[in-house]
N, C-alpha and C. Protein backbone atom coordinates (compact mmCIF):
# COMPACT_ATOMS: atom_id res chain seq x y z
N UNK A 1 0.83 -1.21 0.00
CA UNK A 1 0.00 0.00 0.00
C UNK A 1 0.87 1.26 0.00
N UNK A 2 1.89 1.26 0.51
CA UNK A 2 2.78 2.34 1.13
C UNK A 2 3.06 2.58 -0.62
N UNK A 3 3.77 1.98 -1.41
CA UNK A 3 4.42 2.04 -2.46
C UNK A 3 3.02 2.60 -3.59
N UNK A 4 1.49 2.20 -3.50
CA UNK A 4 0.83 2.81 -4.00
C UNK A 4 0.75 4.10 -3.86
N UNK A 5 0.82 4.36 -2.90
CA UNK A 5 0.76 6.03 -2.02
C UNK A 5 1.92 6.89 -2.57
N UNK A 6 3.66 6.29 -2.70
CA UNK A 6 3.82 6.86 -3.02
C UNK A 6 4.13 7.05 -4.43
N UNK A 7 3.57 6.10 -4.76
CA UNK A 7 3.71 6.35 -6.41
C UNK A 7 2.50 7.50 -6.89
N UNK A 8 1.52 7.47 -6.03
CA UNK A 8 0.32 8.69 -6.41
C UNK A 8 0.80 9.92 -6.29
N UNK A 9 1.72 10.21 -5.01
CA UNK A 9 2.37 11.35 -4.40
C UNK A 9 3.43 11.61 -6.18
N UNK A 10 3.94 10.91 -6.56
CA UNK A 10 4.86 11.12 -7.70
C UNK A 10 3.64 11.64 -8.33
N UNK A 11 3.16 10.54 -9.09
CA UNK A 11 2.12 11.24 -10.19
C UNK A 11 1.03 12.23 -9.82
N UNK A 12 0.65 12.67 -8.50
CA UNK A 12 -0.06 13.43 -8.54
C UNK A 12 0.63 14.93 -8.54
N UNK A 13 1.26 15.23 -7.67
CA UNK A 13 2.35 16.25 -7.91
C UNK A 13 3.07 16.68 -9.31
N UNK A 14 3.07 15.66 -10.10
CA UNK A 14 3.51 16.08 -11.53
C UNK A 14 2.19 16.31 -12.13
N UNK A 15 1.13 15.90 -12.47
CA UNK A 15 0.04 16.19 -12.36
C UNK A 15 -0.29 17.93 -12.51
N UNK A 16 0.17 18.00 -11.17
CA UNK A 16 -0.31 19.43 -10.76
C UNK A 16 0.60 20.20 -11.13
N UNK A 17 1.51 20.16 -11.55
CA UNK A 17 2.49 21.11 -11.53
C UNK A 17 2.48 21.38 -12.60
N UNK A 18 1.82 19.91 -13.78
CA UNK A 18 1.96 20.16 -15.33
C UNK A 18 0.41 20.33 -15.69
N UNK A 19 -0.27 21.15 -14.62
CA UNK A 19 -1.65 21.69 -14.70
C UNK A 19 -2.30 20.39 -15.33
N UNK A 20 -2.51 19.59 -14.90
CA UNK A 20 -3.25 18.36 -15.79
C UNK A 20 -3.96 18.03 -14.20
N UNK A 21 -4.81 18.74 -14.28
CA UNK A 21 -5.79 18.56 -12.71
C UNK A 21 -6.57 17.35 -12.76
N UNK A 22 -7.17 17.35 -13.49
CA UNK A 22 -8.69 16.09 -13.24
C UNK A 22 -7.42 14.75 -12.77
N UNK A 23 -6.42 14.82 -13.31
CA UNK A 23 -5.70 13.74 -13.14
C UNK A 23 -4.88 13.92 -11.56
N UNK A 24 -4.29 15.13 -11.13
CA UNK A 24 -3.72 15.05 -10.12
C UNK A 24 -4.83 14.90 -8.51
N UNK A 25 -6.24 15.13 -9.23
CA UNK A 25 -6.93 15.23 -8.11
C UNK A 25 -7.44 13.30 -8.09
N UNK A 26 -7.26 12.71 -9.45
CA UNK A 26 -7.19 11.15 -8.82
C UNK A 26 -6.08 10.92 -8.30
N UNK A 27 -4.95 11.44 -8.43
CA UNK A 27 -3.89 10.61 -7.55
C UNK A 27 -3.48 11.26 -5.83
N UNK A 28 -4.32 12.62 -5.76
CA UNK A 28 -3.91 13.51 -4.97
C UNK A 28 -5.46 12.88 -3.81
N UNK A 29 -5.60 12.52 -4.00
CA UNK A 29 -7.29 12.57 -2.88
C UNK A 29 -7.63 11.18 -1.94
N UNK A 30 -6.57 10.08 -2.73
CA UNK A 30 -6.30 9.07 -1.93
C UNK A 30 -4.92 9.34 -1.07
N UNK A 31 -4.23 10.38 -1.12
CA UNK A 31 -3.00 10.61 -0.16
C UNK A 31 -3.69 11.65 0.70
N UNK A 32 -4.39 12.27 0.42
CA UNK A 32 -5.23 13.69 1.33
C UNK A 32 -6.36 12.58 2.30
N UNK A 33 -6.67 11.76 1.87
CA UNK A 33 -7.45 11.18 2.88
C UNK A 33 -6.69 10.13 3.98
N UNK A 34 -5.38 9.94 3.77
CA UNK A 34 -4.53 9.23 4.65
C UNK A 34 -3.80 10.38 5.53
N UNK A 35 -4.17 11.81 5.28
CA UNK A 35 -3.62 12.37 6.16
C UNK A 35 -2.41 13.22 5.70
N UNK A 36 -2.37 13.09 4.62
CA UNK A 36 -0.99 13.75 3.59
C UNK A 36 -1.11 15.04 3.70
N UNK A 37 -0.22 16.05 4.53
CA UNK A 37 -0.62 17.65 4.34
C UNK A 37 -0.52 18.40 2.99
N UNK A 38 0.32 17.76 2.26
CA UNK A 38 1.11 18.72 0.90
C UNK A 38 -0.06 18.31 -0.19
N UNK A 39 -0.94 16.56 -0.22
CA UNK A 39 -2.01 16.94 -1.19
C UNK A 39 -2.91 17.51 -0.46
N UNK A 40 -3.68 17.69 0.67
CA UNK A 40 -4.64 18.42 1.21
C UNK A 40 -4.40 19.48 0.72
N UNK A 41 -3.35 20.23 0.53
CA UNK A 41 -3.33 21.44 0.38
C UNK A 41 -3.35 21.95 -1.06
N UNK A 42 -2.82 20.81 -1.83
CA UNK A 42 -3.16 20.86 -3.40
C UNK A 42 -4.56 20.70 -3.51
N UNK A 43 -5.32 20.22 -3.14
CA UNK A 43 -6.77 19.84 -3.32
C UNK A 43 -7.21 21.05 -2.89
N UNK A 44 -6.98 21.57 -1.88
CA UNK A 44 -7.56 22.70 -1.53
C UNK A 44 -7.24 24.31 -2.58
N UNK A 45 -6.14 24.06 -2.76
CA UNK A 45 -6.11 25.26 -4.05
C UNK A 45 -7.15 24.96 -5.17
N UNK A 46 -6.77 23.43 -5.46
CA UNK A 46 -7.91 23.00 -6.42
C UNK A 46 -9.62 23.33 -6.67
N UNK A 47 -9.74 22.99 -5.35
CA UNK A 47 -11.35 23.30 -5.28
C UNK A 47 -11.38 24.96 -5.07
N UNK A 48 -10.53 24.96 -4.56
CA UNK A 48 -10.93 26.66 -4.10
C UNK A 48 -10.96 27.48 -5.94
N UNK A 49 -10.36 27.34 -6.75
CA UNK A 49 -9.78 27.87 -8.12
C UNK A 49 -10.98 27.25 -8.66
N UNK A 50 -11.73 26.06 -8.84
CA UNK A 50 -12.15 25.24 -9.71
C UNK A 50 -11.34 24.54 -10.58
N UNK A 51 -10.23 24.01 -10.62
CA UNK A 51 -9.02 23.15 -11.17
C UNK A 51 -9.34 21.99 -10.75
N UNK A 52 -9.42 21.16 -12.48
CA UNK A 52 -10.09 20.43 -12.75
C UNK A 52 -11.38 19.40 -11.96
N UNK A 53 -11.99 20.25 -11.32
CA UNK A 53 -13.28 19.46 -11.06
C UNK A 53 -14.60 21.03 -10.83
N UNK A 54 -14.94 21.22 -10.53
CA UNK A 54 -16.20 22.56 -9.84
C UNK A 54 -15.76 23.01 -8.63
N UNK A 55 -16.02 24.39 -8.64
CA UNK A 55 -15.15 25.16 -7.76
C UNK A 55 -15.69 24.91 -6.50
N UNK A 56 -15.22 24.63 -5.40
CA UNK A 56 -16.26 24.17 -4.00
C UNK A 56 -15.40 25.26 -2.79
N UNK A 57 -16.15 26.00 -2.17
CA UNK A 57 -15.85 26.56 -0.93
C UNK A 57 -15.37 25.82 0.20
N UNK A 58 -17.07 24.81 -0.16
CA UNK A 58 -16.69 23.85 1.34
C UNK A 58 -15.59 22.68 1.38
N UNK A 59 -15.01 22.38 0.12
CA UNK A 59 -13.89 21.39 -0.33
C UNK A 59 -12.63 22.36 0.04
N UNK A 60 -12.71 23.39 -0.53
CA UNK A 60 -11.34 23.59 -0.34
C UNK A 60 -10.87 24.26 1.41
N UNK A 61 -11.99 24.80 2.03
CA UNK A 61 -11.86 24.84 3.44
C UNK A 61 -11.79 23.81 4.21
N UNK A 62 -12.15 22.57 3.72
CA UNK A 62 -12.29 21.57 4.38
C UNK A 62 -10.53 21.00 4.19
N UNK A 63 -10.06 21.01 3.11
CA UNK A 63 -8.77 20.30 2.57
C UNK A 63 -7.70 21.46 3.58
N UNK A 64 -7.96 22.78 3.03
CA UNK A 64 -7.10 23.76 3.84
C UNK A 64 -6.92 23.46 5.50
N UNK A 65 -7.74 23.51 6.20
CA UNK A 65 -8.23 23.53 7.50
C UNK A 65 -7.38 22.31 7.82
N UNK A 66 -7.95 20.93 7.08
CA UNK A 66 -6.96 20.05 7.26
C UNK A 66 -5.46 19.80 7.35
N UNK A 67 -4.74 20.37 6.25
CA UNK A 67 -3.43 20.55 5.82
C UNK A 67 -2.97 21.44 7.18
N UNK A 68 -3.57 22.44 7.36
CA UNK A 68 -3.29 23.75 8.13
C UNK A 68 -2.91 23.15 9.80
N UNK A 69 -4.38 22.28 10.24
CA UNK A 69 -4.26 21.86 11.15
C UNK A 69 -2.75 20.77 11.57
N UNK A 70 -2.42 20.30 10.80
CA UNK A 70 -0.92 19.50 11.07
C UNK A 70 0.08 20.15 10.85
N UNK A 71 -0.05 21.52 11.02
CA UNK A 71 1.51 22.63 10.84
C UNK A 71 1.72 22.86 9.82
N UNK A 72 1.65 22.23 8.10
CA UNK A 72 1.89 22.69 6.99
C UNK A 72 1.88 24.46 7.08
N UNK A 73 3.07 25.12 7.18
CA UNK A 73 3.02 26.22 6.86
C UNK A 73 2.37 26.73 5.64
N UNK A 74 2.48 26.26 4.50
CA UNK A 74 1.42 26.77 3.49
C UNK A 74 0.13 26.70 3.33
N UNK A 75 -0.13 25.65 4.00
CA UNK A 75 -1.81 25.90 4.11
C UNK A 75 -2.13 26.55 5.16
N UNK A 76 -1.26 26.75 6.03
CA UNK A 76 -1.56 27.93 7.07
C UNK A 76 -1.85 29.23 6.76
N UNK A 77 -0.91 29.34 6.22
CA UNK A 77 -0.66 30.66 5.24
C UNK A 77 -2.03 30.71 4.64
N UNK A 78 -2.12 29.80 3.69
CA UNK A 78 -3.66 29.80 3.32
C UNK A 78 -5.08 29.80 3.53
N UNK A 79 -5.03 29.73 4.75
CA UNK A 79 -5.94 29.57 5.35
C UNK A 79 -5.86 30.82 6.15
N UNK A 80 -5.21 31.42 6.66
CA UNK A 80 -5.10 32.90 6.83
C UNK A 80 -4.97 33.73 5.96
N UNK A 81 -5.17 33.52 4.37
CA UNK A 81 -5.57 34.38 3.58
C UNK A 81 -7.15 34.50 3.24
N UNK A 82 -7.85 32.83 3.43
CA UNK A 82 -9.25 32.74 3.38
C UNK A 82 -9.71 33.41 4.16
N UNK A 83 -9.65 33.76 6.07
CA UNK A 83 -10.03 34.23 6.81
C UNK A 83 -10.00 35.91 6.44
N UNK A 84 -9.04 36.50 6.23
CA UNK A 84 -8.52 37.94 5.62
C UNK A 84 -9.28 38.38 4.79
N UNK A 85 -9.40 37.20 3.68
CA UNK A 85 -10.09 38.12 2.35
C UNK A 85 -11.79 37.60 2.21
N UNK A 86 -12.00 36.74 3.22
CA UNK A 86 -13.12 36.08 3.44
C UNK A 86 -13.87 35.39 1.77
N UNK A 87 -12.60 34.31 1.21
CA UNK A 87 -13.00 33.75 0.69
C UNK A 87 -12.77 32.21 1.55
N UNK A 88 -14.05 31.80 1.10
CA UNK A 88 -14.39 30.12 1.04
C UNK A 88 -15.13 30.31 2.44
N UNK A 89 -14.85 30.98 3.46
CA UNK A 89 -15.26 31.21 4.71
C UNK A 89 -15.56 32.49 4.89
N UNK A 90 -16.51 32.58 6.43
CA UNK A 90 -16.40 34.43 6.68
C UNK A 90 -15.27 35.01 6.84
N UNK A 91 -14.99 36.47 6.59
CA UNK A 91 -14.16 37.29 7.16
C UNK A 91 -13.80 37.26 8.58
N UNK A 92 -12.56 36.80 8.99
CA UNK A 92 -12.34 37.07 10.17
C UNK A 92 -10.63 37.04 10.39
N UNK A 93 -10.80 38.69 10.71
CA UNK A 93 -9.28 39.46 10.46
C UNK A 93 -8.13 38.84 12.10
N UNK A 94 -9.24 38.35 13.10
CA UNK A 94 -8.59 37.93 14.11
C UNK A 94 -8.09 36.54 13.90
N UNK A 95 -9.25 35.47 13.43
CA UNK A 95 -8.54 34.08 12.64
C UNK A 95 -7.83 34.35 11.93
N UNK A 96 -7.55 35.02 11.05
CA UNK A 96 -6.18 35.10 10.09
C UNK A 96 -4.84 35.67 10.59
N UNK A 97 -5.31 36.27 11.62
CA UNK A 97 -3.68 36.57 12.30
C UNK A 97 -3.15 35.59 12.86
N UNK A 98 -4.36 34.43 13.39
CA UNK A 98 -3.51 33.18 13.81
C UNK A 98 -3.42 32.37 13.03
N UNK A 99 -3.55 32.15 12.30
CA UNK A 99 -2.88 31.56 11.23
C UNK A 99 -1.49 31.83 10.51
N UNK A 100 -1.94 33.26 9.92
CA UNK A 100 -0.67 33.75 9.75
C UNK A 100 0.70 33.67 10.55
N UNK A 101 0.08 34.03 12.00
CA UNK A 101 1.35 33.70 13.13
C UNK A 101 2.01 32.41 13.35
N UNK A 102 1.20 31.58 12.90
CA UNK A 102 1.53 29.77 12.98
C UNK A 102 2.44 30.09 11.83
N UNK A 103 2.61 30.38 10.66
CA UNK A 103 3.21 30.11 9.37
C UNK A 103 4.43 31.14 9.23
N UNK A 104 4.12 32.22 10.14
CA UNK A 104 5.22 33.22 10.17
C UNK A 104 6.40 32.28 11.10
N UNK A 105 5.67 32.07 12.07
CA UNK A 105 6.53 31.37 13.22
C UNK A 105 7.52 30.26 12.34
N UNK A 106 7.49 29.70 11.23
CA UNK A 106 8.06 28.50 10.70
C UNK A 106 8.63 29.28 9.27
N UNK A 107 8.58 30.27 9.54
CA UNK A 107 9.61 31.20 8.83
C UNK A 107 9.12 31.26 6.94
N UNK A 108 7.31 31.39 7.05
CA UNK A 108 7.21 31.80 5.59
C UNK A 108 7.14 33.16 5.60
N UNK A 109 7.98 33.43 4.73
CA UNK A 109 8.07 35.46 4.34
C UNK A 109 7.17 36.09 3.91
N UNK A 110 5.97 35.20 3.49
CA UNK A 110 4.56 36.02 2.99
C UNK A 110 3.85 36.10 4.07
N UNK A 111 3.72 35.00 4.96
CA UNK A 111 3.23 35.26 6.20
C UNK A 111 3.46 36.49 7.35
N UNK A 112 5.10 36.39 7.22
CA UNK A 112 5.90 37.56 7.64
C UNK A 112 5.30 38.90 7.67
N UNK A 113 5.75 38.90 6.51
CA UNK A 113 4.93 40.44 5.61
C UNK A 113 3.62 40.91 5.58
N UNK A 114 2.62 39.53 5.56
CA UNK A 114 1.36 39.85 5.89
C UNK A 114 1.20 40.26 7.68
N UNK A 115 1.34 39.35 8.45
CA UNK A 115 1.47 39.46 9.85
C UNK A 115 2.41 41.20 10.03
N UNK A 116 3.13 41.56 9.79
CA UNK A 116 3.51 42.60 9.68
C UNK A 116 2.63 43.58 9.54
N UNK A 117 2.35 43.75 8.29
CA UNK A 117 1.21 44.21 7.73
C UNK A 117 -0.30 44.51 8.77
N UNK A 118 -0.77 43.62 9.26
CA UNK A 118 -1.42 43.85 10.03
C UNK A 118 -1.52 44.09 11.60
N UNK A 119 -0.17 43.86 12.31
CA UNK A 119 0.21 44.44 12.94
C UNK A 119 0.39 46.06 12.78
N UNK A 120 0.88 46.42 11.71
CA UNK A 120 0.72 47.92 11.58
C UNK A 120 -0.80 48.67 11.16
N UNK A 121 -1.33 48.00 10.88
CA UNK A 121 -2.85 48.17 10.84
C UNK A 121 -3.68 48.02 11.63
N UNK A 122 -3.03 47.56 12.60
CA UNK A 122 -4.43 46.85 13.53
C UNK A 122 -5.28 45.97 13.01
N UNK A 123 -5.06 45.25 11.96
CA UNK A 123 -6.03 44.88 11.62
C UNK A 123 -6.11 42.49 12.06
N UNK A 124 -6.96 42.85 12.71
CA UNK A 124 -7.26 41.60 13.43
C UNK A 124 -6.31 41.35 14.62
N UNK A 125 -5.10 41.94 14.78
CA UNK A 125 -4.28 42.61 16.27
C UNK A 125 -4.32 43.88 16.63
N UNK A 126 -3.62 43.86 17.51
CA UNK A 126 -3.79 45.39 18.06
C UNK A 126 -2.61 46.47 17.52
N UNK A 127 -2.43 46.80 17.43
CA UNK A 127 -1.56 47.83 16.41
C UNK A 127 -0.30 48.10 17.11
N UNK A 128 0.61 47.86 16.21
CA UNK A 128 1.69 47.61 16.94
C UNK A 128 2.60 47.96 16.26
N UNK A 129 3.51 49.18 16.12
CA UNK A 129 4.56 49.16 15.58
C UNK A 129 6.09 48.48 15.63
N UNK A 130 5.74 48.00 16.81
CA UNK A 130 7.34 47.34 17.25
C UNK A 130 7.16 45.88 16.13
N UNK A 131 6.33 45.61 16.61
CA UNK A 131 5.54 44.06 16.46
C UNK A 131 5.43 43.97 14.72
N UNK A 132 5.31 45.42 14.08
CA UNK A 132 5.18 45.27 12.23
C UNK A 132 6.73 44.98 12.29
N UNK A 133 7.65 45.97 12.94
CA UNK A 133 8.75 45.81 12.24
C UNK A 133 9.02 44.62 12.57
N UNK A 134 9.62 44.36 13.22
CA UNK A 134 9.99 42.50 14.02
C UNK A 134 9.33 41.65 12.77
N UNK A 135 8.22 41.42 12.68
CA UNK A 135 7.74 40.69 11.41
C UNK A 135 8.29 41.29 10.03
N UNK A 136 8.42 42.50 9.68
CA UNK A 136 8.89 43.01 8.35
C UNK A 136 10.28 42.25 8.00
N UNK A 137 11.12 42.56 9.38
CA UNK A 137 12.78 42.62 9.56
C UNK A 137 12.70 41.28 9.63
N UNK A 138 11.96 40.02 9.58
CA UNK A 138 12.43 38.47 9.67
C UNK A 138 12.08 38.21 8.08
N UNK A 139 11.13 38.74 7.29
CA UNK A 139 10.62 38.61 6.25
C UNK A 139 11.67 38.87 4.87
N UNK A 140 12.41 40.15 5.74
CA UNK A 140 13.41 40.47 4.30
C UNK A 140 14.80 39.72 5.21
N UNK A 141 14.87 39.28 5.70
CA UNK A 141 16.29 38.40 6.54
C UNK A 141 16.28 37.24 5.83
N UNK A 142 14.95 36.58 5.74
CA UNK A 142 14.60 35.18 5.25
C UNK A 142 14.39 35.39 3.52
N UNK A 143 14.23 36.65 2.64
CA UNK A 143 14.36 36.65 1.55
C UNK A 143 15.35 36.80 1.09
């Protein structure tokens, strides 16, 4: 079984990368249901875009949320952009700062920059100038 899995992980990932969706979401959806963070999180761009199958809110929050929940910094990330821009879910500028903070913390620079970002805004924290730069200054360290 293991060797099926990862032979899907091969072909589904090439799949996706060579935009040939309907196909990466058969090889990608039996590794997302064993718990795989990196296809959860492909599935979840998937549904969220409509790539190759119908565009689903509740699929791709469901795949995100998943991925997100086991530390995957990128679906963290992602999932604190859903909360922010209140797609797939409601707006909620305070859920997306924790998210973002999970993904900043593991050193993604978009996270960085965003968390930054709203630290200097107040927006879903409390406004903080020390707290933007500190996030700005790890963001361009790590770029």
């Amino acid at each position: 079984m293991t060797d099926d899995l990862d032979m899907n992980r091969v072909s589904g990932m090439a799949a996706f990368e060579a935009k040939e969706f309907p196909k990466a979401w058969q090889f990608l959806l039996p590794l997302a249901e064993t718990g795989d963070a990196e296809a959860q999180h492909r599935l979840a761009i998937m549904a969220q875009n409509g790539l190759g199958r119908v565009k689903s809110d509740t699929e791709a929050l469901k795949w995100m949320r998943a991925s997100a929940a086991q530390g995957y910094a990128l679906a963290q990330h992602g999932l604190g952009f859903m909360y922010l821009h209140g797609e797939c879910v409601a707006r909620d500028p305070v859920e997306a700062a924790k998210w973002f903070q999970r993904a900043a913390e593991q050193g993604l620079a978009g996270s960085q920059m965003t968390l930054g970002m709203m630290y200097e805004q107040g927006l879903g924290v409390d406004k903080n100038d020390a707290e933007a730069r500190k996030w700005y200054a790890k963001a361009e360290a790590g770029a």
